[in-house]
Protein backbone atom coordinates (compact mmCIF):
# COMPACT_ATOMS: atom_id res chain seq x y z
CA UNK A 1 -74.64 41.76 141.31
CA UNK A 2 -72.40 44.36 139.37
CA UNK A 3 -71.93 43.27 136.15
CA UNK A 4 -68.21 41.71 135.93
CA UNK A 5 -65.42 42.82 133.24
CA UNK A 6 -64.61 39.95 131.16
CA UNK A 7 -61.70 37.98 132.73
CA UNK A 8 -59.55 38.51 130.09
CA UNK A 9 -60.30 42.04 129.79
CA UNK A 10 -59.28 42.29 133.19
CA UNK A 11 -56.37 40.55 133.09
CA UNK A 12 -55.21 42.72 130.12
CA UNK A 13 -56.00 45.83 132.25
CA UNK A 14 -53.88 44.74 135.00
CA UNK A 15 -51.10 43.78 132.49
CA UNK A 16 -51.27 47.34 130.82
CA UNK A 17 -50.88 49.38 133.80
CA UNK A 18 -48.72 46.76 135.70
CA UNK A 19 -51.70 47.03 138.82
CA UNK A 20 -49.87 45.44 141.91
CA UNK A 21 -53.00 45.75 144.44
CA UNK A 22 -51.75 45.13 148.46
CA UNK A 23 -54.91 42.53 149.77
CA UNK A 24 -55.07 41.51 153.40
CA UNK A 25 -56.66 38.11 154.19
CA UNK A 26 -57.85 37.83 157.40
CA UNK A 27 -58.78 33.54 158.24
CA UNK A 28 -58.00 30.90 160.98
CA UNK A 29 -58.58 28.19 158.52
CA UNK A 30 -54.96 28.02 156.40
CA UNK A 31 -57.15 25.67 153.61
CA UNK A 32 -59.08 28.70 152.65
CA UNK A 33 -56.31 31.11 152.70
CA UNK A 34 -54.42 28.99 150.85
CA UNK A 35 -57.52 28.70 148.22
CA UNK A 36 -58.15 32.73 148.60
CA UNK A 37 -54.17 32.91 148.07
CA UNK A 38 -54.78 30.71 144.44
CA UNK A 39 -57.94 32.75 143.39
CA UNK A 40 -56.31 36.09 143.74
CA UNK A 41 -53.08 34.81 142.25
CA UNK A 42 -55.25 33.69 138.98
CA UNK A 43 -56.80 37.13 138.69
CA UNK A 44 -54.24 39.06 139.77
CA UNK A 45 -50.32 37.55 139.67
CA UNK A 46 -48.75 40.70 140.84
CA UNK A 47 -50.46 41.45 143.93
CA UNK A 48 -48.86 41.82 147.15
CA UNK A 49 -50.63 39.71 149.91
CA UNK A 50 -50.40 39.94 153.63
CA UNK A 51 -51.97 37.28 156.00
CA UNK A 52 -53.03 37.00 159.65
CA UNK A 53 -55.06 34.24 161.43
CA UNK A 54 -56.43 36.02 164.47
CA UNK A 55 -57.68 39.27 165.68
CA UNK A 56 -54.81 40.33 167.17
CA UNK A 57 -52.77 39.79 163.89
CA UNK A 58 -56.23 41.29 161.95
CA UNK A 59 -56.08 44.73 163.75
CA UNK A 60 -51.77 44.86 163.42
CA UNK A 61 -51.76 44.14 160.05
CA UNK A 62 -54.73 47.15 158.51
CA UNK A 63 -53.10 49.63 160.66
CA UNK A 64 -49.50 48.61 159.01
CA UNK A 65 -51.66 48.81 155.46
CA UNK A 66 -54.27 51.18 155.60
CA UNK A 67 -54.24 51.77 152.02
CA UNK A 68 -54.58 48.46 151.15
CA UNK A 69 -56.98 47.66 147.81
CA UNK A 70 -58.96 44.92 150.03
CA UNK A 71 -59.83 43.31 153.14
CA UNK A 72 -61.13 39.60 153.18
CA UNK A 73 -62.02 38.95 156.40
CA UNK A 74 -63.71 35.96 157.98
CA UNK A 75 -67.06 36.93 159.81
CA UNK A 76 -65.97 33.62 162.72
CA UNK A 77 -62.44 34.11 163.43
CA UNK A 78 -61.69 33.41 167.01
CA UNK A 79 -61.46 37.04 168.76
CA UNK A 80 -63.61 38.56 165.38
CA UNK A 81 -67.20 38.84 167.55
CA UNK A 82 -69.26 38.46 164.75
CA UNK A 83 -70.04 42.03 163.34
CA UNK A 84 -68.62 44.21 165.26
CA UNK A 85 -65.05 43.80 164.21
CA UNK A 86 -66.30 44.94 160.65
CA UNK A 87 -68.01 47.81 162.50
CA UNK A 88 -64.57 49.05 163.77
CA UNK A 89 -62.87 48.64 161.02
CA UNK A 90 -65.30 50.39 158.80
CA UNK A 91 -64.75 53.54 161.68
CA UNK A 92 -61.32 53.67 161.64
CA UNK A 93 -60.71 52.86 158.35
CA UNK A 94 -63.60 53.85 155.72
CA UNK A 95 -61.26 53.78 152.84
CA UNK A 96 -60.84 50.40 153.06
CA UNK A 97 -63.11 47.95 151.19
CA UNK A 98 -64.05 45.16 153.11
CA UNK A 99 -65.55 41.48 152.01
CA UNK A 100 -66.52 39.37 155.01
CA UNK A 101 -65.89 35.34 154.31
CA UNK A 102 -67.80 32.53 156.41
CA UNK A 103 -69.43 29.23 156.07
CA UNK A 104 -72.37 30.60 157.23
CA UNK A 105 -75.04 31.38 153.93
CA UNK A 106 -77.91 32.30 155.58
CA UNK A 107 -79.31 35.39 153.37
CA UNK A 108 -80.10 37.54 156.27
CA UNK A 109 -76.68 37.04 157.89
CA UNK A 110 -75.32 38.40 154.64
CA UNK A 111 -77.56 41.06 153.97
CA UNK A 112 -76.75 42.45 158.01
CA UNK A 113 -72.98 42.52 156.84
CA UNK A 114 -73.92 44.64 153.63
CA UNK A 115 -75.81 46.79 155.91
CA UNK A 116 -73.05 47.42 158.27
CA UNK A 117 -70.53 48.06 155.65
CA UNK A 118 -69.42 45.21 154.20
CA UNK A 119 -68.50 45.33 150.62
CA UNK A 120 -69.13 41.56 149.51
CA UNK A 121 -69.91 38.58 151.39
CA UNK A 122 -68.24 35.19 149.69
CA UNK A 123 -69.73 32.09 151.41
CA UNK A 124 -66.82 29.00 151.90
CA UNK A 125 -68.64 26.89 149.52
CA UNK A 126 -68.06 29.23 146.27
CA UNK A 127 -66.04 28.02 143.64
CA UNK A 128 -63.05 29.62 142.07
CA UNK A 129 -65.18 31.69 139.74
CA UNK A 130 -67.25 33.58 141.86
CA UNK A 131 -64.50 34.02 143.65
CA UNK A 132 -62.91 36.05 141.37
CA UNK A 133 -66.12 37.26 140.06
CA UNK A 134 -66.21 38.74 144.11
CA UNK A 135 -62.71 40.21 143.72
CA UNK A 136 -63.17 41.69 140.38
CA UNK A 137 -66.57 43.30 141.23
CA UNK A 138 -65.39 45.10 144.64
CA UNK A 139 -61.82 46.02 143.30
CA UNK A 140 -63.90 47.64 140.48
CA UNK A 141 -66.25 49.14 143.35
CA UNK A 142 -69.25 47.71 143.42
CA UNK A 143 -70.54 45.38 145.85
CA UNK A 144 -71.04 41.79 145.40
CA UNK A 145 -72.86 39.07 147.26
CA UNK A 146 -75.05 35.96 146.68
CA UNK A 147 -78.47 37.24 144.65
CA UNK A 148 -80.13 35.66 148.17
CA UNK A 149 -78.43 38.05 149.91
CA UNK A 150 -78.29 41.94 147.48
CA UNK A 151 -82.30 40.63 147.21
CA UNK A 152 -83.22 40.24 150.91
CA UNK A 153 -84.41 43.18 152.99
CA UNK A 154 -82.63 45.08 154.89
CA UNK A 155 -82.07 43.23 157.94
CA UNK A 156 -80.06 45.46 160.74
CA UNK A 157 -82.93 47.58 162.61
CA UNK A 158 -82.80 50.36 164.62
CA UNK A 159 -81.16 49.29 168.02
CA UNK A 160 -78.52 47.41 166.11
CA UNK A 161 -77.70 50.33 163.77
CA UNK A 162 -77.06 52.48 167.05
CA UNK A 163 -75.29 50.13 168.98
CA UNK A 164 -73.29 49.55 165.53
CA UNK A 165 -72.64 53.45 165.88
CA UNK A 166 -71.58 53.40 169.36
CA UNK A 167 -69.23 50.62 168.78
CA UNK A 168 -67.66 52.41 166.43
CA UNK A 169 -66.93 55.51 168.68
CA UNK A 170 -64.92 53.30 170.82
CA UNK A 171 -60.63 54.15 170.35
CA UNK A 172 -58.64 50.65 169.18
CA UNK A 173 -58.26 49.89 172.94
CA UNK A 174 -61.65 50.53 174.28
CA UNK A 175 -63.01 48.12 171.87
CA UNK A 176 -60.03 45.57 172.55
CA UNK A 177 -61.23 45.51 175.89
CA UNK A 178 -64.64 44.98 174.83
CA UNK A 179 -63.89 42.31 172.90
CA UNK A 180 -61.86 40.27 175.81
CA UNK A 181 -64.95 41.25 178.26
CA UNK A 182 -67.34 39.03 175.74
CA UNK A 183 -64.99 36.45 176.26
CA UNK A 184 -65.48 35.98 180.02
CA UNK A 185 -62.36 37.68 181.16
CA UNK A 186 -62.27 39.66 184.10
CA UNK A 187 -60.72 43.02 184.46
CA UNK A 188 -57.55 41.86 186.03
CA UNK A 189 -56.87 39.18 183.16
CA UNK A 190 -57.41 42.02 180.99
CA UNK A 191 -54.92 43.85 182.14
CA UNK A 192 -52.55 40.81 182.52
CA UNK A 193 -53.12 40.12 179.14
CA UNK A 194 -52.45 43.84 177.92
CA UNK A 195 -49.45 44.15 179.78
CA UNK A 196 -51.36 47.61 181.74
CA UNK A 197 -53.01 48.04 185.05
CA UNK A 198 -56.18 47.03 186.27
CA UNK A 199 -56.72 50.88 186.74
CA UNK A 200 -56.47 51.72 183.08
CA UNK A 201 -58.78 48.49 182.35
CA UNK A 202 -61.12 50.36 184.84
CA UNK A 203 -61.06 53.21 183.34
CA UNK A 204 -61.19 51.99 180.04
CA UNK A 205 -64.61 50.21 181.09
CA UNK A 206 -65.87 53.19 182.73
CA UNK A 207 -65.55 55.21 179.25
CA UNK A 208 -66.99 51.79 177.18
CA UNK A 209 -70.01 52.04 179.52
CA UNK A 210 -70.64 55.54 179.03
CA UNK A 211 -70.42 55.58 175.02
CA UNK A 212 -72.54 52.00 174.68
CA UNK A 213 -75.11 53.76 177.17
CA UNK A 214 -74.74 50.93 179.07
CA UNK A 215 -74.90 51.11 183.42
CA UNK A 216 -72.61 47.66 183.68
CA UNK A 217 -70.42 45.30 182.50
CA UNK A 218 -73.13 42.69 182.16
CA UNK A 219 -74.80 45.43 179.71
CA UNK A 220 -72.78 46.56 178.13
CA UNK A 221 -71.83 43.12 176.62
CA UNK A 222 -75.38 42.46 176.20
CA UNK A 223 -75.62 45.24 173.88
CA UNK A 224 -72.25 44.93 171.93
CA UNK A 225 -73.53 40.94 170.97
CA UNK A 226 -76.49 42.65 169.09
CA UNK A 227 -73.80 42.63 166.71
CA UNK A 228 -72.86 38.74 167.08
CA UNK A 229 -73.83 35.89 164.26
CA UNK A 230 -76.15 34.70 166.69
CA UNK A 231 -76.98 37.36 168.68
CA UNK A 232 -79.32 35.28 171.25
CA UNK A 233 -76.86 32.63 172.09
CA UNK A 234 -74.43 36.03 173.70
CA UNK A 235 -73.72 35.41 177.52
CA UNK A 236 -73.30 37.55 180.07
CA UNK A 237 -69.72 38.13 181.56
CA UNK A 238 -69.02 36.95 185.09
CA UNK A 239 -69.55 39.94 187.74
CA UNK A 240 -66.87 41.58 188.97
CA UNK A 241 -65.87 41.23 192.79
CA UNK A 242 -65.94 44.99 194.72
């Protein structure tokens, strides 16, 4: 880990040059929002904090705030699909910092976030300290994680670094679409659900196909959930009538 400024010393930065950082929390779970909310309000009273608890509200609220200081985003938020949301948002939005939150603590897991991007991983289960040892570390830029995790190996190997790359070609509504074909939906939901027609979902798929490499729906899934937690519990999306 990056060696932390002294909390007072930090607080007295903040307090000299009147720092009023914009941080987006990202988290279905209002408990931990509500305990992110108190740890960033210890370390930092003036910042300005924006919320939302699904992926829908996720993608809204960075493209309102690009410039925002921080993104804390949880790595199982329904809609989320594991890593690949990171992936995206890493394309479209490099400036942005981003520290991935979960119950999940498994090293590896970890170290495949820092490997796609990710800018910190806090697990659920750390206290208020590392907490805002976290938020101190990456707002100073450096990267912080469990020692498990900045120790571990570098986990993400070749196919799911280029899938990870060809993910993050797709435009904001390619990989929307993406995202609601992992869920089971079929093209015509889709395009119930996105208020368009089942012609621009089709043509939509026909450019996701053609940037995953993938020759069907059914793949093209497949090779997206490379990115998943658990990438061998993905299932394949039901087939499309002709």
């Amino acid at each position: 880990m990056t060696g932390p400024v002294a909390p007072s010393a930090w607080r007295e930065v903040i307090r000299h040059h009147r720092w009023m950082p914009l941080i987006l929390i990202a988290d279905d779970h209002p408990l931990f929002r509500e305990a992110l909310r108190g740890a960033i309000h210890r370390l930092l009273p003036d910042a300005e904090l924006r919320e939302a608890e699904d992926a829908d509200g996720l993608y809204g609220m960075v493209d309102d705030a690009p410039d925002a200081d921080l993104l804390l985003l949880d790595l199982t938020m329904p809609g989320v699909q594991g890593l690949s949301a990171l992936v995206h948002l890493r394309a479209r939005h490099p400036q942005l910092p981003v520290v991935m939150v979960s119950a999940r603590e498994e090293p590896a897991l970890m170290r495949r976030a820092l490997d796609h991007g990710a800018m910190g991983f806090i697990p659920k289960s750390a206290d208020a300290t590392a907490i805002g040892t976290a938020l101190r570390t990456v707002l100073e830029g450096g990267r912080w994680a469990p020692e498990a995790a900045l120790r571990a190996t570098p986990v993400a190997d070749a196919s799911e670094r280029d899938i990870a790359r060809r993910v993050s070609e797709l435009t904001p509504q390619q990989f929307r679409v993406l995202q609601m074909l992992a869920t089971g939906l079929l093209n015509k939901q889709i395009a119930y659900d996105l208020g368009v027609s089942e012609a621009t979902i089709k043509a939509h798929m026909t450019a996701i196909l053609r940037k995953l490499g993938a020759s069907n729906r059914t793949q093209a899934v497949l090779l997206a959930g490379k990115l998943a937690v658990d990438p061998d519990s993905v299932e394949a999306p039901p087939e499309e009538a002709e």
